[in-house]
N, C-alpha and C. Protein backbone atom coordinates (compact mmCIF):
# COMPACT_ATOMS: atom_id res chain seq x y z
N UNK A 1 -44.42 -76.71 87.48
CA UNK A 1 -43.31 -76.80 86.54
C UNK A 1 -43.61 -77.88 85.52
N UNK A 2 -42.99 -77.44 84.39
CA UNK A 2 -43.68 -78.68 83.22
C UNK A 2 -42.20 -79.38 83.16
N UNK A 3 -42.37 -80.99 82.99
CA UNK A 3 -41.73 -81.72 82.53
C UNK A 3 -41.49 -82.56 80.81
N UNK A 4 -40.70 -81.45 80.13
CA UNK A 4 -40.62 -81.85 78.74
C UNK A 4 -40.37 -83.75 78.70
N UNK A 5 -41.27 -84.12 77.65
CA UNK A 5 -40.47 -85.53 77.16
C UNK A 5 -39.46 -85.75 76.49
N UNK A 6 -38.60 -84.80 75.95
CA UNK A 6 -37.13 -85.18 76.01
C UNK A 6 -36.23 -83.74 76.33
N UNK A 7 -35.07 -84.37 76.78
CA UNK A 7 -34.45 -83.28 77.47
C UNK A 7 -33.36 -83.81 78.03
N UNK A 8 -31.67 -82.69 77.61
CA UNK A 8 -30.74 -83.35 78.09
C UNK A 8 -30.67 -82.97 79.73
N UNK A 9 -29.41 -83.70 80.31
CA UNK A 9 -29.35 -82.90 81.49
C UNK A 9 -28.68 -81.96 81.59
N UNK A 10 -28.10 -81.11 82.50
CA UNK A 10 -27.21 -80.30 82.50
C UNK A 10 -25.68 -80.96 83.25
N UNK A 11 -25.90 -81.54 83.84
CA UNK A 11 -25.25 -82.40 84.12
C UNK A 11 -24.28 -83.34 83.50
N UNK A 12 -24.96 -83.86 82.85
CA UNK A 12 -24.17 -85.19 81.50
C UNK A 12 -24.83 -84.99 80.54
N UNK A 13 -24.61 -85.52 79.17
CA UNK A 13 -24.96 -85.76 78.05
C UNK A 13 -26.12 -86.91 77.77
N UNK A 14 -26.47 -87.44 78.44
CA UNK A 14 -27.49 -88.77 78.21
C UNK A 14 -28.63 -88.46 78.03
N UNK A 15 -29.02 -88.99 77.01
CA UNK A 15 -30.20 -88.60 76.84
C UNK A 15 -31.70 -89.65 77.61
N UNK A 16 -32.49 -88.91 78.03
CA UNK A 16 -33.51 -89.47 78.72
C UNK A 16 -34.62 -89.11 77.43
N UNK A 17 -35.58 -90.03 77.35
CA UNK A 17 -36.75 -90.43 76.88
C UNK A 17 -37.94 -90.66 77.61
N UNK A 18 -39.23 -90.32 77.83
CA UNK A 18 -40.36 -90.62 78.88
C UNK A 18 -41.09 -91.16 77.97
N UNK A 19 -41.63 -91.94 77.82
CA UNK A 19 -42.66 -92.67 76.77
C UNK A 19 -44.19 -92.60 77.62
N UNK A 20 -44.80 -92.54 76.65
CA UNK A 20 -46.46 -92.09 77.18
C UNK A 20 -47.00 -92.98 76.32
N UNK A 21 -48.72 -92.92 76.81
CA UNK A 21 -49.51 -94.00 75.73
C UNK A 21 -49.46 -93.53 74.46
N UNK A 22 -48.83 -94.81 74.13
CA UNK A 22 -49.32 -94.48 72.29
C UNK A 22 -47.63 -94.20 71.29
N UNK A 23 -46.87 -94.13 72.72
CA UNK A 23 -45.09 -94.02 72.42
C UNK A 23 -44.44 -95.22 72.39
N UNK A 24 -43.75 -95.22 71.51
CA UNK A 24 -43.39 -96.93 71.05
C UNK A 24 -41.67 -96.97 71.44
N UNK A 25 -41.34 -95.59 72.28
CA UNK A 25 -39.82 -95.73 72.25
C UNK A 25 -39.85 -96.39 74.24
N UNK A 26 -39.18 -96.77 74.87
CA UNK A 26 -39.15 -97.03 76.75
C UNK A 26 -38.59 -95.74 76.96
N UNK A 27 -38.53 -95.29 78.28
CA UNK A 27 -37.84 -94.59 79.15
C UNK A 27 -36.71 -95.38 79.23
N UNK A 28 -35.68 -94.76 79.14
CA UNK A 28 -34.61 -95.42 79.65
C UNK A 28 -33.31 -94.16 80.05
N UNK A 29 -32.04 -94.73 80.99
CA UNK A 29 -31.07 -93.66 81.75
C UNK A 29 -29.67 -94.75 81.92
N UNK A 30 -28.89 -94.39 81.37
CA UNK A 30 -27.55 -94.86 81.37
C UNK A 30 -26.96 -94.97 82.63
N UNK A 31 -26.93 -95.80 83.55
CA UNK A 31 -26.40 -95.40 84.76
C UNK A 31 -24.54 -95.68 84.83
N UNK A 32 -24.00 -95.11 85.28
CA UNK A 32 -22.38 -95.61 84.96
C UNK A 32 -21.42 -95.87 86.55
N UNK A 33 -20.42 -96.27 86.37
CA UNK A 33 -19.78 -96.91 87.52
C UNK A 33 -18.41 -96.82 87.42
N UNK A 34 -17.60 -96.78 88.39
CA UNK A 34 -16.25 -96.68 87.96
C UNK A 34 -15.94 -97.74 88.64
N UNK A 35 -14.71 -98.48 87.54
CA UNK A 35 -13.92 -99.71 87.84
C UNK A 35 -12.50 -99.27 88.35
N UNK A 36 -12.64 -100.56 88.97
CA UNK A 36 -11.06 -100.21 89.30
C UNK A 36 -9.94 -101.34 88.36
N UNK A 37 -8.83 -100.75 87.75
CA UNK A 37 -7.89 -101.35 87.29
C UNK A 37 -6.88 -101.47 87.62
N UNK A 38 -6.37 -102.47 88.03
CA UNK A 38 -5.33 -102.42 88.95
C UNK A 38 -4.09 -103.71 88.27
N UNK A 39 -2.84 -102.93 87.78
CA UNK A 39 -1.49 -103.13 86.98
C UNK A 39 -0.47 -103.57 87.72
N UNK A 40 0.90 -104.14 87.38
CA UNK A 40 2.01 -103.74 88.12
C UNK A 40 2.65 -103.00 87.60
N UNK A 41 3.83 -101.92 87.55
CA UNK A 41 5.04 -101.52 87.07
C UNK A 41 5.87 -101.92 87.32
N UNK A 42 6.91 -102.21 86.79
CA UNK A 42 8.29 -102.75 87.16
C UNK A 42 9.08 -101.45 87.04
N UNK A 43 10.45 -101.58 87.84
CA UNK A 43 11.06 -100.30 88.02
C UNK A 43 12.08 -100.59 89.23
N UNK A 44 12.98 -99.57 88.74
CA UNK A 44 13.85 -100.26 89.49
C UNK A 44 14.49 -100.09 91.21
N UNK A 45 15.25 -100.88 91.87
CA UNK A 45 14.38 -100.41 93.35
C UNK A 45 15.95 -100.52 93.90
N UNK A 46 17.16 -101.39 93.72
CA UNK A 46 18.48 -101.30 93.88
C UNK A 46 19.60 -102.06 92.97
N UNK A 47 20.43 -101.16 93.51
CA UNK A 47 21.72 -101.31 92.76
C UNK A 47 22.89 -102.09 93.14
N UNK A 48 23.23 -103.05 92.61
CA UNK A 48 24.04 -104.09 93.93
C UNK A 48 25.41 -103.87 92.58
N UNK A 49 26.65 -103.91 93.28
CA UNK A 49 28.02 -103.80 92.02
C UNK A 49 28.62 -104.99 92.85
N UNK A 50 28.98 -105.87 92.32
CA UNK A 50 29.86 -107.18 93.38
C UNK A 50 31.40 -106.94 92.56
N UNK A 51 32.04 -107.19 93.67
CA UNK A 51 33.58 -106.56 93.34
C UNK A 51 34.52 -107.60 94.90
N UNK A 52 35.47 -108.33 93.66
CA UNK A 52 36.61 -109.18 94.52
C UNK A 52 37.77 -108.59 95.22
N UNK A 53 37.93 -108.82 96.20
CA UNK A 53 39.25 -107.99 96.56
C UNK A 53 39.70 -109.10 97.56
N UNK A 54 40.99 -108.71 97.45
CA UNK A 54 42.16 -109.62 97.79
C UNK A 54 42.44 -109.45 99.48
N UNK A 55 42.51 -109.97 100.58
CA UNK A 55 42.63 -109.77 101.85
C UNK A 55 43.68 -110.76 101.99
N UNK A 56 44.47 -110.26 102.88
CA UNK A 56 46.35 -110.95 102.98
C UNK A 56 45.69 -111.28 104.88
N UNK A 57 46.08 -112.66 104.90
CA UNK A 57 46.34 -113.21 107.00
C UNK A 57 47.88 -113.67 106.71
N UNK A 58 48.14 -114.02 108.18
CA UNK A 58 48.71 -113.92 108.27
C UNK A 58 48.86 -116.00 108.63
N UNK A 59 49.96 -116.76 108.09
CA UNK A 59 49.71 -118.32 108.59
C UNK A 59 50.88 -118.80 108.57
N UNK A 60 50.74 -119.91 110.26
CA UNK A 60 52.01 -120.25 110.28
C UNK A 60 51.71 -121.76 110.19
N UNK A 61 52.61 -122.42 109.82
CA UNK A 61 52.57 -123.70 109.79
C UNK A 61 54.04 -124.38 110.17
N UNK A 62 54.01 -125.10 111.23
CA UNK A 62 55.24 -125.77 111.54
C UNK A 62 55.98 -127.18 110.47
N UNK A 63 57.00 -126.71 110.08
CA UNK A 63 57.75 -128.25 109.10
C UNK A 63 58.90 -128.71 110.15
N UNK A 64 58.57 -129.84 110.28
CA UNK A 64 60.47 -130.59 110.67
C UNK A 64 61.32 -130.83 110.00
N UNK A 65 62.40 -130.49 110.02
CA UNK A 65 63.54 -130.06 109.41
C UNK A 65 64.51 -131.04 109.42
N UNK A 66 65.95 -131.79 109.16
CA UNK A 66 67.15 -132.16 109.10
C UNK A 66 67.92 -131.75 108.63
N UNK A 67 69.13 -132.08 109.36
CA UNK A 67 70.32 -131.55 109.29
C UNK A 67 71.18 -132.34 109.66
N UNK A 68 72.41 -132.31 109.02
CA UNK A 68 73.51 -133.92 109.75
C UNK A 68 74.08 -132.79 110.24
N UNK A 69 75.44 -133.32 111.51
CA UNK A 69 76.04 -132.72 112.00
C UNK A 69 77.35 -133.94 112.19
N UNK A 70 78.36 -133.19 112.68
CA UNK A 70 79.26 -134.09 112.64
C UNK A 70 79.72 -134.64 114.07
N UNK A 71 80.35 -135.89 113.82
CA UNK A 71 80.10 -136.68 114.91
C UNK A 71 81.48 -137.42 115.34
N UNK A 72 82.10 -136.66 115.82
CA UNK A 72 84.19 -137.33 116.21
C UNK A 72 84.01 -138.62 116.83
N UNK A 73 84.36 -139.83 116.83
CA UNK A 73 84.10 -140.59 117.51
C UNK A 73 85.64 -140.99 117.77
N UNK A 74 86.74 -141.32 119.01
CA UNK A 74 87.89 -141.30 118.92
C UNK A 74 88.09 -142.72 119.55
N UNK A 75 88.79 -143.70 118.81
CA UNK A 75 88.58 -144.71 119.37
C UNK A 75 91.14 -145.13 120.03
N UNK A 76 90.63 -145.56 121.15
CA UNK A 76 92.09 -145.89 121.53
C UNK A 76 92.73 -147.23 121.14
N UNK A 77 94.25 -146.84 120.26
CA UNK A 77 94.09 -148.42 119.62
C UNK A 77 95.70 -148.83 120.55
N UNK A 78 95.91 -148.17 121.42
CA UNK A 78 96.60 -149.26 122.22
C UNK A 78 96.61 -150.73 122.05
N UNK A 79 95.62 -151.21 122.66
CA UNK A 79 95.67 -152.51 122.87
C UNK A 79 94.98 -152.91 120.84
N UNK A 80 95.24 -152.14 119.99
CA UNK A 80 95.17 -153.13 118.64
C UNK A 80 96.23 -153.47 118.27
N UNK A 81 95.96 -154.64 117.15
CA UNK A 81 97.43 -155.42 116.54
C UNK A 81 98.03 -154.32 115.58
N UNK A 82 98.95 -154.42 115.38
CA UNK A 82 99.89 -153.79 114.68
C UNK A 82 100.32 -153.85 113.70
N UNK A 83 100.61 -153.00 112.65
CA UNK A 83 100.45 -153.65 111.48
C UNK A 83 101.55 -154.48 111.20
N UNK A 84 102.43 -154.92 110.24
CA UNK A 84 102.88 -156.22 109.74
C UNK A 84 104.19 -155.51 109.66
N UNK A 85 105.29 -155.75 110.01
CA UNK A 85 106.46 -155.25 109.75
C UNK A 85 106.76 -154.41 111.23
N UNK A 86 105.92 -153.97 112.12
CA UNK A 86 106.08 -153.28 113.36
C UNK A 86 106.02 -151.59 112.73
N UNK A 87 105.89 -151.17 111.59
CA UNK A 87 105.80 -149.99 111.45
C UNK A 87 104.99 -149.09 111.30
N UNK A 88 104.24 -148.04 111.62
CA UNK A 88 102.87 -147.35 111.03
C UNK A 88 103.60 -146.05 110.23
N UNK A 89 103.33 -145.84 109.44
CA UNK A 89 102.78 -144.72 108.35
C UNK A 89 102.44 -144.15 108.32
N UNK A 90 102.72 -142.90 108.56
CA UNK A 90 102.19 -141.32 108.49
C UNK A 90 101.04 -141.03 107.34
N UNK A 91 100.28 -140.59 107.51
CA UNK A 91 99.12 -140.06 105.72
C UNK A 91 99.56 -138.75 106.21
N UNK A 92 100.40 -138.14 105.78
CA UNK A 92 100.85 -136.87 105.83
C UNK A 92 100.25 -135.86 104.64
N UNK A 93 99.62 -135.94 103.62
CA UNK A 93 99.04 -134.89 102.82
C UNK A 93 97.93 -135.46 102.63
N UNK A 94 97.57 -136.41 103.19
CA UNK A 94 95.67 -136.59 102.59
C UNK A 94 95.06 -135.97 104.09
N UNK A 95 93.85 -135.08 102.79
CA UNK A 95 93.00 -134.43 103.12
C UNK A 95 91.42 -135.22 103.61
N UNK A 96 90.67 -134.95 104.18
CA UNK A 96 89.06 -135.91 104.46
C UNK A 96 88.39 -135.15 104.55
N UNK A 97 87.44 -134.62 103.10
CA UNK A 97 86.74 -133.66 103.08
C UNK A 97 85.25 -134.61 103.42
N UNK A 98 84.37 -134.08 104.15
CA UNK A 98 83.05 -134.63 104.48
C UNK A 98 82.15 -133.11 104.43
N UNK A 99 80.88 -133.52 103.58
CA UNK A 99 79.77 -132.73 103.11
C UNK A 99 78.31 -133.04 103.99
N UNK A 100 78.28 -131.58 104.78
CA UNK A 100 77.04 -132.24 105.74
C UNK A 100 76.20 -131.63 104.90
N UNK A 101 74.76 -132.23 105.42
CA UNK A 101 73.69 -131.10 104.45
C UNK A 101 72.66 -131.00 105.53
N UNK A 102 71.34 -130.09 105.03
CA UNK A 102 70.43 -129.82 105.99
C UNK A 102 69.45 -129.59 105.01
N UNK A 103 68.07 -129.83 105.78
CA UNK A 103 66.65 -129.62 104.97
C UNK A 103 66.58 -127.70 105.45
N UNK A 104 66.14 -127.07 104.46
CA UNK A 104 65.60 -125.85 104.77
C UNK A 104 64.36 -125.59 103.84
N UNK A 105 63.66 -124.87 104.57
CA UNK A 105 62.14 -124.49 104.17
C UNK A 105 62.49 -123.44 103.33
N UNK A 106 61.35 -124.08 102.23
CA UNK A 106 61.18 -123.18 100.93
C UNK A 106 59.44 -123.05 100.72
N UNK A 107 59.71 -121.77 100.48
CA UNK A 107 57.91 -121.45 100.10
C UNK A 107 57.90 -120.89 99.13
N UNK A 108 56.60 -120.98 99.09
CA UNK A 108 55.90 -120.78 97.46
C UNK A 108 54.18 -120.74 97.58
N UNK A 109 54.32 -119.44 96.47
CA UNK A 109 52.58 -119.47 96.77
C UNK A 109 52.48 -120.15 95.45
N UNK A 110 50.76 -120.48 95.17
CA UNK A 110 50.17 -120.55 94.13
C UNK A 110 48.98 -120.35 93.85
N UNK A 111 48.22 -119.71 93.01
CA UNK A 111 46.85 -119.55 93.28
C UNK A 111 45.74 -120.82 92.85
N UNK A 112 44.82 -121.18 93.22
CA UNK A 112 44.28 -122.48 93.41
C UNK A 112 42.59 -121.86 93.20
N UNK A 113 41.63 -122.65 92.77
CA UNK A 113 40.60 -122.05 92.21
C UNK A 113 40.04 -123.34 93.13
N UNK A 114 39.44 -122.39 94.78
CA UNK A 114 38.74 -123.42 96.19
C UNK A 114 36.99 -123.07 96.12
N UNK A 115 36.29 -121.67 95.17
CA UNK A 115 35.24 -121.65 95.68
C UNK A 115 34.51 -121.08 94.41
N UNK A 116 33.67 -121.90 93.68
CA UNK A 116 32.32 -121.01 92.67
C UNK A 116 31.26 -120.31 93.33
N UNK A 117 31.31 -118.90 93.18
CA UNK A 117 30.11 -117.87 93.64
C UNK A 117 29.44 -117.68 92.84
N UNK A 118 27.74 -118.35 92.94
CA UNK A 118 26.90 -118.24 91.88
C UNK A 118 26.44 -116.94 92.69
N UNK A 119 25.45 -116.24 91.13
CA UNK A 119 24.44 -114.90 92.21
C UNK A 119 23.74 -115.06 91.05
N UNK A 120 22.16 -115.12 91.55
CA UNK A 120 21.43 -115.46 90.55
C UNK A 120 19.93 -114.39 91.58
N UNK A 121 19.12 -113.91 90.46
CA UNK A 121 18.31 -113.00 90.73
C UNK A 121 16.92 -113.99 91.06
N UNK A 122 16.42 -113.80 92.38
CA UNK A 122 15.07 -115.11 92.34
C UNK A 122 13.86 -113.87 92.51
N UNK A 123 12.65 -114.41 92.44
CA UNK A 123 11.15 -113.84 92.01
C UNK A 123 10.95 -114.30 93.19
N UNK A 124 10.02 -113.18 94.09
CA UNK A 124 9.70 -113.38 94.73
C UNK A 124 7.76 -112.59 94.82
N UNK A 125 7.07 -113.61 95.32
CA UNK A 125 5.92 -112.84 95.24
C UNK A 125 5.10 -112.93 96.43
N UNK A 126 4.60 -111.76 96.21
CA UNK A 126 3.87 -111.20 97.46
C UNK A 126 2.36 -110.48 97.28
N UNK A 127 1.34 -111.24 98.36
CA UNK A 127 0.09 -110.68 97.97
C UNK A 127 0.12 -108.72 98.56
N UNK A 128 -0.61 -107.94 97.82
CA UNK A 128 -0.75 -106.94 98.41
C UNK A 128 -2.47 -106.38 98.23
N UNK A 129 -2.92 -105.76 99.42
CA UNK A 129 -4.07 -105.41 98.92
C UNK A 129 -4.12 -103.99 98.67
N UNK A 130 -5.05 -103.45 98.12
CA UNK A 130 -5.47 -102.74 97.70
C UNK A 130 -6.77 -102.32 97.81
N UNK A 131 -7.20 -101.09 98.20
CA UNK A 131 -8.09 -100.34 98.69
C UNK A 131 -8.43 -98.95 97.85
N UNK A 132 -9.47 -99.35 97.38
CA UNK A 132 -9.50 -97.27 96.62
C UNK A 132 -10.90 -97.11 96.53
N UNK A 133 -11.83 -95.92 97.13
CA UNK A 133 -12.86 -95.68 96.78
C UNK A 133 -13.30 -95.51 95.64
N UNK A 134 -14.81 -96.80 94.51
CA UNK A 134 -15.31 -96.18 93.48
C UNK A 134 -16.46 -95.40 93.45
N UNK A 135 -16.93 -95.06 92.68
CA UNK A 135 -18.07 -94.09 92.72
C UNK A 135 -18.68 -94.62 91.44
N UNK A 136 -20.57 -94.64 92.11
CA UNK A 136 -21.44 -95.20 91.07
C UNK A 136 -22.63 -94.41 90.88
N UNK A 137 -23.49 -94.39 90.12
CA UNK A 137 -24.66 -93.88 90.10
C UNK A 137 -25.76 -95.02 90.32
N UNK A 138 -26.47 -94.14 91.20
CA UNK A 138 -27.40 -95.29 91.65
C UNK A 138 -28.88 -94.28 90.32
N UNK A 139 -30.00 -94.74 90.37
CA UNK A 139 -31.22 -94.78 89.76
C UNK A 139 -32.33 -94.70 91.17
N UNK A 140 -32.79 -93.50 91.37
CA UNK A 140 -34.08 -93.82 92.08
C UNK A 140 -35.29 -93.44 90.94
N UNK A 141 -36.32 -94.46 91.14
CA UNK A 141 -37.48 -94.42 90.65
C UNK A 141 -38.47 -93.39 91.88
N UNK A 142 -39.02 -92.03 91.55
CA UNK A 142 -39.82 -91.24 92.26
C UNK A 142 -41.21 -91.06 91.43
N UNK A 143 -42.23 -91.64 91.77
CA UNK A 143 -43.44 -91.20 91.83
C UNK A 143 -44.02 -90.00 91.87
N UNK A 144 -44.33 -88.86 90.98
CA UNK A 144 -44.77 -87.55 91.29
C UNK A 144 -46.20 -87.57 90.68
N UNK A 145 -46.70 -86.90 92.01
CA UNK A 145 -48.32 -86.72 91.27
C UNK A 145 -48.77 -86.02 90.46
N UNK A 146 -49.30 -86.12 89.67
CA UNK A 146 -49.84 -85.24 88.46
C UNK A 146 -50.64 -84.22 89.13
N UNK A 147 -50.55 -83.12 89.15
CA UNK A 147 -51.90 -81.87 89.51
C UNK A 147 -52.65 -81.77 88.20
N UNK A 148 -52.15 -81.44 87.15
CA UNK A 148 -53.13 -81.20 86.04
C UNK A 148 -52.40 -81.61 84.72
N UNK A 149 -53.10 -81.85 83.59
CA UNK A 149 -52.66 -82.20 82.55
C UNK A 149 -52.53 -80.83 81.17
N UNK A 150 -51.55 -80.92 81.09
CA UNK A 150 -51.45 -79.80 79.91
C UNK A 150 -51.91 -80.39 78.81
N UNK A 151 -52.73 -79.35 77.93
CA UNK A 151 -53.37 -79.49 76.71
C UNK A 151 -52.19 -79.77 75.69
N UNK A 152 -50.68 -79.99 75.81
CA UNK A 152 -50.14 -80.63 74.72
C UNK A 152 -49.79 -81.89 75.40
N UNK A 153 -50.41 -82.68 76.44
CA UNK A 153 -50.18 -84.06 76.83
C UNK A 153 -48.97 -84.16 77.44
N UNK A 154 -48.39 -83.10 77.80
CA UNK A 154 -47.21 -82.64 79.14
C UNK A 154 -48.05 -83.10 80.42
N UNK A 155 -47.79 -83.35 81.38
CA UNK A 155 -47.57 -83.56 82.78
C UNK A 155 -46.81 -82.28 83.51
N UNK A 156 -47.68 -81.82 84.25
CA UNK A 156 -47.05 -80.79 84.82
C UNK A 156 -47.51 -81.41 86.76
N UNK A 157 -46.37 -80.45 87.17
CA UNK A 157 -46.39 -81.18 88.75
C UNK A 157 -46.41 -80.36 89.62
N UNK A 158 -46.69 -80.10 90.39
CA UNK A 158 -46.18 -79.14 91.98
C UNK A 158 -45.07 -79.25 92.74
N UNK A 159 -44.52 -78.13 92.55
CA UNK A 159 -42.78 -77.91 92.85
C UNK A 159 -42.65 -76.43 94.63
C-alpha cells in the first residue's frame, strides 16, 4: 500500500504533512483533549412566606383588694356624767349617712412592642467534588519498514 505525503484523514480535518530529504516543511499532527469546565448556577431551591398570627392564653394573676365595712361599736353610758341641766335631747330628724368604698379590679389590655425578629439570608459554602470522564488523543510514533521505494519517492509498505 502506498503512503501519499499529504493526505487528510477521514476521520478529522487535520492536516498531516511527512517531510522527506530535501522538504523544508516538519511532520507534524494536532493532538486535542477535552477540558473540563466546571460553573455554578444559581436557582432557586425554596420558598419560605413568614406570616404573624395572633395566639390568645389564657392568665391569671392574683390582686389584693379593699373594702371598708361597717363597724357598730355600742358603748353603755350608764355610769357617764350627764349633761348640765339633768336633761338629754332627742336628735329626732338627723340622719348619719356614712359612704363605704371598696377597691375593684379593672383591666385593660395594651399592646407593647417585647421582641425584634431579624431574618436575614446567610452564604453558606460548601466544597463539592466533581468527577467526569475526559477524553484525549494520545500520538503513537510507529516505525514501518520500507519494502521498496517507488519511482516517485513514495514509500510503499507491507500491509
Amino acid at each position: 500500500m502506498t503512503v501519499p505525503s499529504d493526505h487528510r484523514s477521514s476521520s478529522d480535518d487535520r492536516l498531516t504533512t511527512s517531510g522527506g530529504l530535501g522538504s523544508s516543511e516538519p511532520a507534524e499532527i494536532i493532538r486535542s483533549e477535552e477540558r473540563l469546565r466546571v460553573r455554578t448556577d444559581v436557582r432557586p431551591t425554596k420558598r419560605l412566606r413568614l406570616r404573624k398570627r395572633v395566639v390568645s392564653e389564657q392568665v391569671t394573676h392574683t390582686v389584693t383588694v379593699r373594702r371598708e365595712e361597717l363597724v357598730v361599736e355600742e358603748e353603755d353610758l350608764a355610769g357617764a356624767a350627764s349633761q348640765p341641766g339633768g336633761q338629754h335631747d332627742f336628735d329626732g330628724g338627723r340622719d348619719v349617712e356614712i359612704v363605704l368604698h371598696e377597691e375593684r379590679v379593672v383591666t385593660s389590655t395594651r399592646v407593647v412592642p417585647v421582641e425584634r425578629v431579624r431574618i436575614r439570608i446567610a452564604t453558606v459554602t460548601d466544597d463539592v467534588a466533581v468527577e467526569e470522564v475526559l477524553r484525549r488523543e494520545e500520538i503513537d510514533v510507529q516505525t514501518v519498514p520500507m519494502t521498496e521505494i517507488d519511482t516517485g519517492g513514495r514509500a510503499t509498505t507491507d500491509q
